[in-house]
N, C-alpha and C. Protein backbone atom coordinates (compact mmCIF):
# COMPACT_ATOMS: atom_id res chain seq x y z
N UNK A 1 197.81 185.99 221.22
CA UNK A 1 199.17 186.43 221.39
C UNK A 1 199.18 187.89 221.83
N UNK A 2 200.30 188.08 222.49
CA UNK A 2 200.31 189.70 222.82
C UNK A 2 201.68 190.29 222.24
N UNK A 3 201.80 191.10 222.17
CA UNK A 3 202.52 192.44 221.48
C UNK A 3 203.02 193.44 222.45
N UNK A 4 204.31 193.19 222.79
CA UNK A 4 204.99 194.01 223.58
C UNK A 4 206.08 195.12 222.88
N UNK A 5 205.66 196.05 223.02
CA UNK A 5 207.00 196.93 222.27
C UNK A 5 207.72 197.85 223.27
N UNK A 6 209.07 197.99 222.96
CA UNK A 6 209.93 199.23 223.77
C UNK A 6 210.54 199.85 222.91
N UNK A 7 211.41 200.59 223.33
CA UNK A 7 212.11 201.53 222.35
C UNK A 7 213.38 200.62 221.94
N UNK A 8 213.56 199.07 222.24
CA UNK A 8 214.47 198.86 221.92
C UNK A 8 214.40 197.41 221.21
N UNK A 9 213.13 196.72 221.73
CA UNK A 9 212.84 195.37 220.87
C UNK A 9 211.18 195.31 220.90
N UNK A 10 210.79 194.44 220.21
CA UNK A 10 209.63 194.10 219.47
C UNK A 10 209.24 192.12 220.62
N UNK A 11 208.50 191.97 221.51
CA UNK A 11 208.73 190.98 221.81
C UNK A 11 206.87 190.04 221.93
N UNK A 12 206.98 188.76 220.90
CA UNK A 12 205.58 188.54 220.92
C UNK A 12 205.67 187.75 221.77
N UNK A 13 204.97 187.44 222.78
CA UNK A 13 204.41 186.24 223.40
C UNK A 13 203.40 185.35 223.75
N UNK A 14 203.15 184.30 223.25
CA UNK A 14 202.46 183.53 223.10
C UNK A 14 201.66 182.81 224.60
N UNK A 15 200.64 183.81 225.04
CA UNK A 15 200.02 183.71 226.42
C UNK A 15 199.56 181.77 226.66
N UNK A 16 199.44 181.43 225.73
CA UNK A 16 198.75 180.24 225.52
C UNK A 16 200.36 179.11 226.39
N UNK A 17 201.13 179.43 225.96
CA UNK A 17 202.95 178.82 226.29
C UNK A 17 203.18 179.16 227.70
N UNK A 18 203.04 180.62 228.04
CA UNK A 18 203.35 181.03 229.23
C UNK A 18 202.46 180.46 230.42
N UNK A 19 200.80 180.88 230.17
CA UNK A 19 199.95 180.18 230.67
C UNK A 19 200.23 178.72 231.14
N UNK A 20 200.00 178.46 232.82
CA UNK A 20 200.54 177.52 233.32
C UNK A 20 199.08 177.43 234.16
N UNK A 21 198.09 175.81 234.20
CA UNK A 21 197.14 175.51 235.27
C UNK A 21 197.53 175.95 236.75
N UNK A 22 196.93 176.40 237.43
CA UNK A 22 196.82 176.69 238.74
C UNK A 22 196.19 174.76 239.20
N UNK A 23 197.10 174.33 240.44
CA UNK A 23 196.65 173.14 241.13
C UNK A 23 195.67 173.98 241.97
N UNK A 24 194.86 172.98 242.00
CA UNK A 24 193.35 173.05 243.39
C UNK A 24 193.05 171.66 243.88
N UNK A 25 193.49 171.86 245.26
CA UNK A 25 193.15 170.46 246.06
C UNK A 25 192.02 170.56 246.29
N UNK A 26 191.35 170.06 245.60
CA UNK A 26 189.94 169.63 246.13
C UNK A 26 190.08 168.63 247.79
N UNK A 27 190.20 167.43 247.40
CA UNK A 27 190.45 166.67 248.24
C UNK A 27 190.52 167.49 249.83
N UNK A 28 191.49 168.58 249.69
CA UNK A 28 191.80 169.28 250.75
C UNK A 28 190.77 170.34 251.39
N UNK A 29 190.63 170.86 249.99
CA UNK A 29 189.64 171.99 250.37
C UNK A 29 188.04 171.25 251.23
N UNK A 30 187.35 170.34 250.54
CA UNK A 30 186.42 169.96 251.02
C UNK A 30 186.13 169.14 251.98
N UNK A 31 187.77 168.98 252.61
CA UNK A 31 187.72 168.48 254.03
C UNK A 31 187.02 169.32 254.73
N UNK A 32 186.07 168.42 256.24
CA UNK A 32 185.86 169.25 256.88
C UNK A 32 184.99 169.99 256.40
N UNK A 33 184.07 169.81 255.62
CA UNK A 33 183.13 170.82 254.94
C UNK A 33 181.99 169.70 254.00
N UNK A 34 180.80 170.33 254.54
CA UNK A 34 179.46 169.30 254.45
C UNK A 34 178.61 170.13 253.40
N UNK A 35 178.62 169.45 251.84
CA UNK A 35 178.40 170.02 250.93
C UNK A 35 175.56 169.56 251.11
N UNK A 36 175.28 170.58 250.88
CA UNK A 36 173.70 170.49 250.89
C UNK A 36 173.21 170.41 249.32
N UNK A 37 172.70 169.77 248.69
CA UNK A 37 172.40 170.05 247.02
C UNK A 37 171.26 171.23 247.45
N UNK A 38 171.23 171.95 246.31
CA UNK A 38 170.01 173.19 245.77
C UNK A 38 169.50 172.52 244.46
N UNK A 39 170.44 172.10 243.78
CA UNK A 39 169.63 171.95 242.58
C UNK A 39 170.15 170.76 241.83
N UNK A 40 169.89 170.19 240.72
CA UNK A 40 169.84 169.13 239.61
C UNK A 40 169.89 169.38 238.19
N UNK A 41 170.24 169.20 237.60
CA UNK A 41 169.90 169.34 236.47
C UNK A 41 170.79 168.55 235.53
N UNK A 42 170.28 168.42 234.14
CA UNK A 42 171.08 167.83 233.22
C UNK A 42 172.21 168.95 232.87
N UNK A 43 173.79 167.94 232.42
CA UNK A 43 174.80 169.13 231.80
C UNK A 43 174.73 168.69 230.47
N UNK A 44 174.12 170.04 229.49
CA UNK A 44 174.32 169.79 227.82
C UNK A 44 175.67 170.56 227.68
N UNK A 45 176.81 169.86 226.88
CA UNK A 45 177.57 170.54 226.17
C UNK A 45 177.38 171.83 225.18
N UNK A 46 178.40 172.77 225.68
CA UNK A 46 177.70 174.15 225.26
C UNK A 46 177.64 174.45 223.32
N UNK A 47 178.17 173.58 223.05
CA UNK A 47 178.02 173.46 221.26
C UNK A 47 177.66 173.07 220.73
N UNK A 48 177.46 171.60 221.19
CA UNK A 48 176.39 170.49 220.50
C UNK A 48 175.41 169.99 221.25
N UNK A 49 174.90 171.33 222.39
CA UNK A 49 173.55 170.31 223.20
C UNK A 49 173.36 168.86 223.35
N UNK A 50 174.00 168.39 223.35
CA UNK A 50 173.99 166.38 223.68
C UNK A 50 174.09 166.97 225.12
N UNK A 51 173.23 165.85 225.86
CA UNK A 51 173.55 165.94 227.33
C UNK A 51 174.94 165.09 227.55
N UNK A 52 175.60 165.43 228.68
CA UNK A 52 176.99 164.48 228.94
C UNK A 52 177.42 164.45 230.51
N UNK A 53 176.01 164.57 231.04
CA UNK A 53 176.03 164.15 232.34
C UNK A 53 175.48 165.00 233.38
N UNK A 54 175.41 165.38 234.40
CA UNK A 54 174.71 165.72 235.24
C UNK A 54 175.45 166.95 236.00
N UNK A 55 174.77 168.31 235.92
CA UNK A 55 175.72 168.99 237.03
C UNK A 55 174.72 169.83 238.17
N UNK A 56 174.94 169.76 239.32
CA UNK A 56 174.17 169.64 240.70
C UNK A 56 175.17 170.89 241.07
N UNK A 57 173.98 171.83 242.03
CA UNK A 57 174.53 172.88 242.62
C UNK A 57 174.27 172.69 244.47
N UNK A 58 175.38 173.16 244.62
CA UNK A 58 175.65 172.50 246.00
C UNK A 58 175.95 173.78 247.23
N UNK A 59 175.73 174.12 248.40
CA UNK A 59 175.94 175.28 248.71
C UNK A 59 176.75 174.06 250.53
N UNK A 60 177.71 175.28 250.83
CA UNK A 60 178.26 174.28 251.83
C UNK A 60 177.43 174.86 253.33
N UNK A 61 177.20 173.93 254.08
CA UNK A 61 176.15 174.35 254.95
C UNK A 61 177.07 173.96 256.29
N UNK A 62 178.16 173.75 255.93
CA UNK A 62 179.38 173.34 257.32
C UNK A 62 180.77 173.17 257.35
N UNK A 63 181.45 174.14 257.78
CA UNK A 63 182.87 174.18 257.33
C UNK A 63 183.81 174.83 258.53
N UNK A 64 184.29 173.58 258.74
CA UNK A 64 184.78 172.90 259.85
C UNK A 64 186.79 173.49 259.47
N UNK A 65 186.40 174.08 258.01
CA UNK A 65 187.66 174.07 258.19
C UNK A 65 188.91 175.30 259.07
N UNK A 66 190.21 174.98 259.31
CA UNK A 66 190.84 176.08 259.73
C UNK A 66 191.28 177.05 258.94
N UNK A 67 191.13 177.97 258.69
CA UNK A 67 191.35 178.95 258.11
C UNK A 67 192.87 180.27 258.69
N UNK A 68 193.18 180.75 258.45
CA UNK A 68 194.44 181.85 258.71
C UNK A 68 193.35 183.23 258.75
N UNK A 69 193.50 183.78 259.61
CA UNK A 69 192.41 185.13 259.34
C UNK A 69 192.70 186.17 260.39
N UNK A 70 192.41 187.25 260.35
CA UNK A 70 193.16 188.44 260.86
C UNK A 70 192.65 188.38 262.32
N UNK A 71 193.34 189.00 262.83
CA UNK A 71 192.72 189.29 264.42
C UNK A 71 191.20 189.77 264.42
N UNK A 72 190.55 189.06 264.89
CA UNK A 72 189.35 189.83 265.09
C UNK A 72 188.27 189.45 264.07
N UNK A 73 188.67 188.77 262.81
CA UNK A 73 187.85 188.45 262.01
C UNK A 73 188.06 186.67 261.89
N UNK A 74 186.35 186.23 261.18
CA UNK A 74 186.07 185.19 261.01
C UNK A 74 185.92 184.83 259.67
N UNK A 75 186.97 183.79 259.16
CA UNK A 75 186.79 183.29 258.06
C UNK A 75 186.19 181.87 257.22
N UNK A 76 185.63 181.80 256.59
CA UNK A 76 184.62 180.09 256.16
C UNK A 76 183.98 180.62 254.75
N UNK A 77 183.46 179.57 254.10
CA UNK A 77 182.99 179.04 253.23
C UNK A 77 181.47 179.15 253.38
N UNK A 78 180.65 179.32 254.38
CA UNK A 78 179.78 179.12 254.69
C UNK A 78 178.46 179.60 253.71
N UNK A 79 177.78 178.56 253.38
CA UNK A 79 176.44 178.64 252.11
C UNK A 79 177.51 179.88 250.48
N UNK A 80 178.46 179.32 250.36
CA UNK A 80 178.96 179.69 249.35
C UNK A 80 178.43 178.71 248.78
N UNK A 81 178.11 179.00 247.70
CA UNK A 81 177.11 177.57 246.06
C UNK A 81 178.62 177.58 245.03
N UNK A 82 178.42 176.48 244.58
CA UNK A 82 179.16 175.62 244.25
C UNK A 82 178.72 174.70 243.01
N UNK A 83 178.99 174.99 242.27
CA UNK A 83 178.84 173.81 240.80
C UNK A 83 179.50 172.90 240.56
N UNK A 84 178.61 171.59 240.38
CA UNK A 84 179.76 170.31 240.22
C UNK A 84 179.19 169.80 239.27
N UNK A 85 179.98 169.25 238.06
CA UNK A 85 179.52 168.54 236.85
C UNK A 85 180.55 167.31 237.07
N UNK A 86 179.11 165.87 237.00
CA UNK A 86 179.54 164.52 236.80
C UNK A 86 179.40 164.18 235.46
N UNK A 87 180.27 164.11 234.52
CA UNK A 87 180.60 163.48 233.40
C UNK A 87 179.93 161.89 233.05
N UNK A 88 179.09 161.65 232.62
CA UNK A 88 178.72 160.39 231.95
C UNK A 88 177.93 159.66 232.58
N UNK A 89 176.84 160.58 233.86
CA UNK A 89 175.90 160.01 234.64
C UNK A 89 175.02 161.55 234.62
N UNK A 90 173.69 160.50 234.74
CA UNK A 90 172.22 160.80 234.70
C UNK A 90 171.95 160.62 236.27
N UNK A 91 171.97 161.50 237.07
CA UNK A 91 171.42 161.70 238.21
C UNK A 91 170.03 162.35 238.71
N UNK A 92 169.65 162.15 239.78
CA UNK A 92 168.11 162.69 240.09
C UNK A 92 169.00 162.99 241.98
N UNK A 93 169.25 163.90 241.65
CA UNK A 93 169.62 164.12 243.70
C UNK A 93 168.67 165.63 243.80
N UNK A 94 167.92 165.29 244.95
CA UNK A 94 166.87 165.79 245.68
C UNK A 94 167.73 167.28 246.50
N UNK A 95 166.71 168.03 246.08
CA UNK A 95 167.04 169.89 247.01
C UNK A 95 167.28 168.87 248.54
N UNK A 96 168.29 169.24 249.40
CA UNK A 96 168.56 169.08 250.86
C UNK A 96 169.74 168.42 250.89
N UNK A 97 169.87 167.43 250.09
CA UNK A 97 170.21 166.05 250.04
C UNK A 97 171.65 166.40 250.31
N UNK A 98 172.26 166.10 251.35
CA UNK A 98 173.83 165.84 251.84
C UNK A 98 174.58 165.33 251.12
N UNK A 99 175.36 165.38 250.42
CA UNK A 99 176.46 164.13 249.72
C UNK A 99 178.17 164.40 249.91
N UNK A 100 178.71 163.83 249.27
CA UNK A 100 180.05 163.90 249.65
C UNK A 100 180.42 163.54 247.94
N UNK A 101 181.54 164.04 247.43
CA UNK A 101 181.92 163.89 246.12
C UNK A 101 182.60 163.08 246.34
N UNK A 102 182.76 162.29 245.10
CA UNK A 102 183.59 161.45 244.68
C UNK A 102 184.66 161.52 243.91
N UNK A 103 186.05 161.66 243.98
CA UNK A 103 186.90 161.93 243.19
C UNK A 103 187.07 162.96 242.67
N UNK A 104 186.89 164.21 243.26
CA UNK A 104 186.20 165.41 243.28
C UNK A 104 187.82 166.01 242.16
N UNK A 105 187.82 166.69 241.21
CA UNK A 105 189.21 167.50 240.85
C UNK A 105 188.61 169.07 240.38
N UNK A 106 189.60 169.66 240.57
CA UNK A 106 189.69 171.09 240.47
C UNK A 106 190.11 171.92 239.50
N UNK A 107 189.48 173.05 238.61
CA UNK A 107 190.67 173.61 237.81
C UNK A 107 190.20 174.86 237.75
N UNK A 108 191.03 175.96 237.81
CA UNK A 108 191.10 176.74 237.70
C UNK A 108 191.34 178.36 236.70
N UNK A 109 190.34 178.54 236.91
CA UNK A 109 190.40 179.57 235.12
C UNK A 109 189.99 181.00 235.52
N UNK A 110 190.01 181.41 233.97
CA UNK A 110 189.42 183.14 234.17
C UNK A 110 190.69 183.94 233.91
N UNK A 111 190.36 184.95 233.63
CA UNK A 111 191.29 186.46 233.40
C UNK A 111 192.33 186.42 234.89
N UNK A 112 191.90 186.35 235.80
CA UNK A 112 192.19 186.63 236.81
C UNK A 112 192.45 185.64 238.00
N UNK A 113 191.90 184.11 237.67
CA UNK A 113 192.38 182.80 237.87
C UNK A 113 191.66 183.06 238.81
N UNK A 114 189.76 183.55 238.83
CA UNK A 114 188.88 183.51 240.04
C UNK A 114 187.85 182.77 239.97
N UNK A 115 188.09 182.05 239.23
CA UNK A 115 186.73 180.78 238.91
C UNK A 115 187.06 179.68 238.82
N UNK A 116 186.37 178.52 239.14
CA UNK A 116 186.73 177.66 239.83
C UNK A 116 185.35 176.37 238.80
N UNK A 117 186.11 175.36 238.42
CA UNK A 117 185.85 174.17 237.72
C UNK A 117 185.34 173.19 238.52
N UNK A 118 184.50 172.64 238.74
CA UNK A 118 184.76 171.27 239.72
C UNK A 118 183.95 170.28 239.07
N UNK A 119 184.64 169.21 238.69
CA UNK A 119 184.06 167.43 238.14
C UNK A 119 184.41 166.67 239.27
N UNK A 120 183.58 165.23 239.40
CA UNK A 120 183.34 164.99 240.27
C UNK A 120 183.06 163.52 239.39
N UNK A 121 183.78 162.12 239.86
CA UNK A 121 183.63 160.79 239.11
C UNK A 121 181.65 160.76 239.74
N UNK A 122 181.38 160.86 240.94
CA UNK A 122 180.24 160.53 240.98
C UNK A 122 179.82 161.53 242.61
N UNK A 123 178.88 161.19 243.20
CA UNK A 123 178.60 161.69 244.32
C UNK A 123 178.08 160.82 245.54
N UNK A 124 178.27 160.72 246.50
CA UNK A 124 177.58 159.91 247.40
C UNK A 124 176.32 160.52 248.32
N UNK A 125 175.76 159.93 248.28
CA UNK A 125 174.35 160.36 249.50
C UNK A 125 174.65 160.08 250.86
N UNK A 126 174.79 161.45 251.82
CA UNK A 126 175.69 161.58 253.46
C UNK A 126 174.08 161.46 253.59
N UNK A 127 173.07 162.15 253.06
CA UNK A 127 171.83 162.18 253.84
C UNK A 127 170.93 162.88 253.32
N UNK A 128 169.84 161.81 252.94
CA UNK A 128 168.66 162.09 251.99
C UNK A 128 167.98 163.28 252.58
N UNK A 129 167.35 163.67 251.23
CA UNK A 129 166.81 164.84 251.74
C UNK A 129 165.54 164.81 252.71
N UNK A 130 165.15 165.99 253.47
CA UNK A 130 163.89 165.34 254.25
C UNK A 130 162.30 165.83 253.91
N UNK A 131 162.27 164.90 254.43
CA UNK A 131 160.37 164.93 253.35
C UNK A 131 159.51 165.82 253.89
């Protein structure tokens, strides 16, 4: 809670009430944009270490998308990394490996609403990695 005072009232507010989710189209955002895996690994829950599924780091290696950007400058996504945790699957996806998310949703957090959540029902393989 926070604690606002003036010289004329006392006013508490309850950040937790005010606090409203920020929407993130995934769906939208990752149009047009060809996600590469870097990495694998199991996701343990951060309190009770049980594993609870799989979260894969992904860097975008193509992004096709249109962007709004100033005269003269170029804007993209390009090899920005990316964390995606699949909930209730045990995966093995290979460094290279192309995929495309599945059911991809978004949420949005932080002090400053600059970090970024992403679950994912599962992932598909665009293109195995190469040997």
């Amino acid at each position: 809670m926070a604690l606002m005072r003036s010289a004329t009232c006392t006013i508490i507010l309850n950040c937790e009430v005010i606090y409203h989710e920020i929407h993130f189209d995934c769906p939208a955002f990752f149009s047009g944009k060809t996600l590469q895996v870097v990495g694998c690994k199991q996701w343990a829950d951060y309190n009770s270490k049980e594993i609870v599924g799989t979260k894969l780091t992904a860097v975008i290696v193509e992004d096709k998308t249109c962007y709004r950007a100033k005269d003269g400058e170029q804007a993209n996504n390009i090899y920005e990394k990316i964390s995606i945790k699949i909930p209730d699957k045990t995966l093995t996806v290979a460094p290279g490996t192309v995929v495309e998310l599945v059911s991809p949703v978004g949420t949005v957090y932080g002090d400053y609403h600059n970090q970024l959540s992403i679950r994912a029902e599962d992932v598909k393989v665009i293109q195995p990695a190469k040997a």
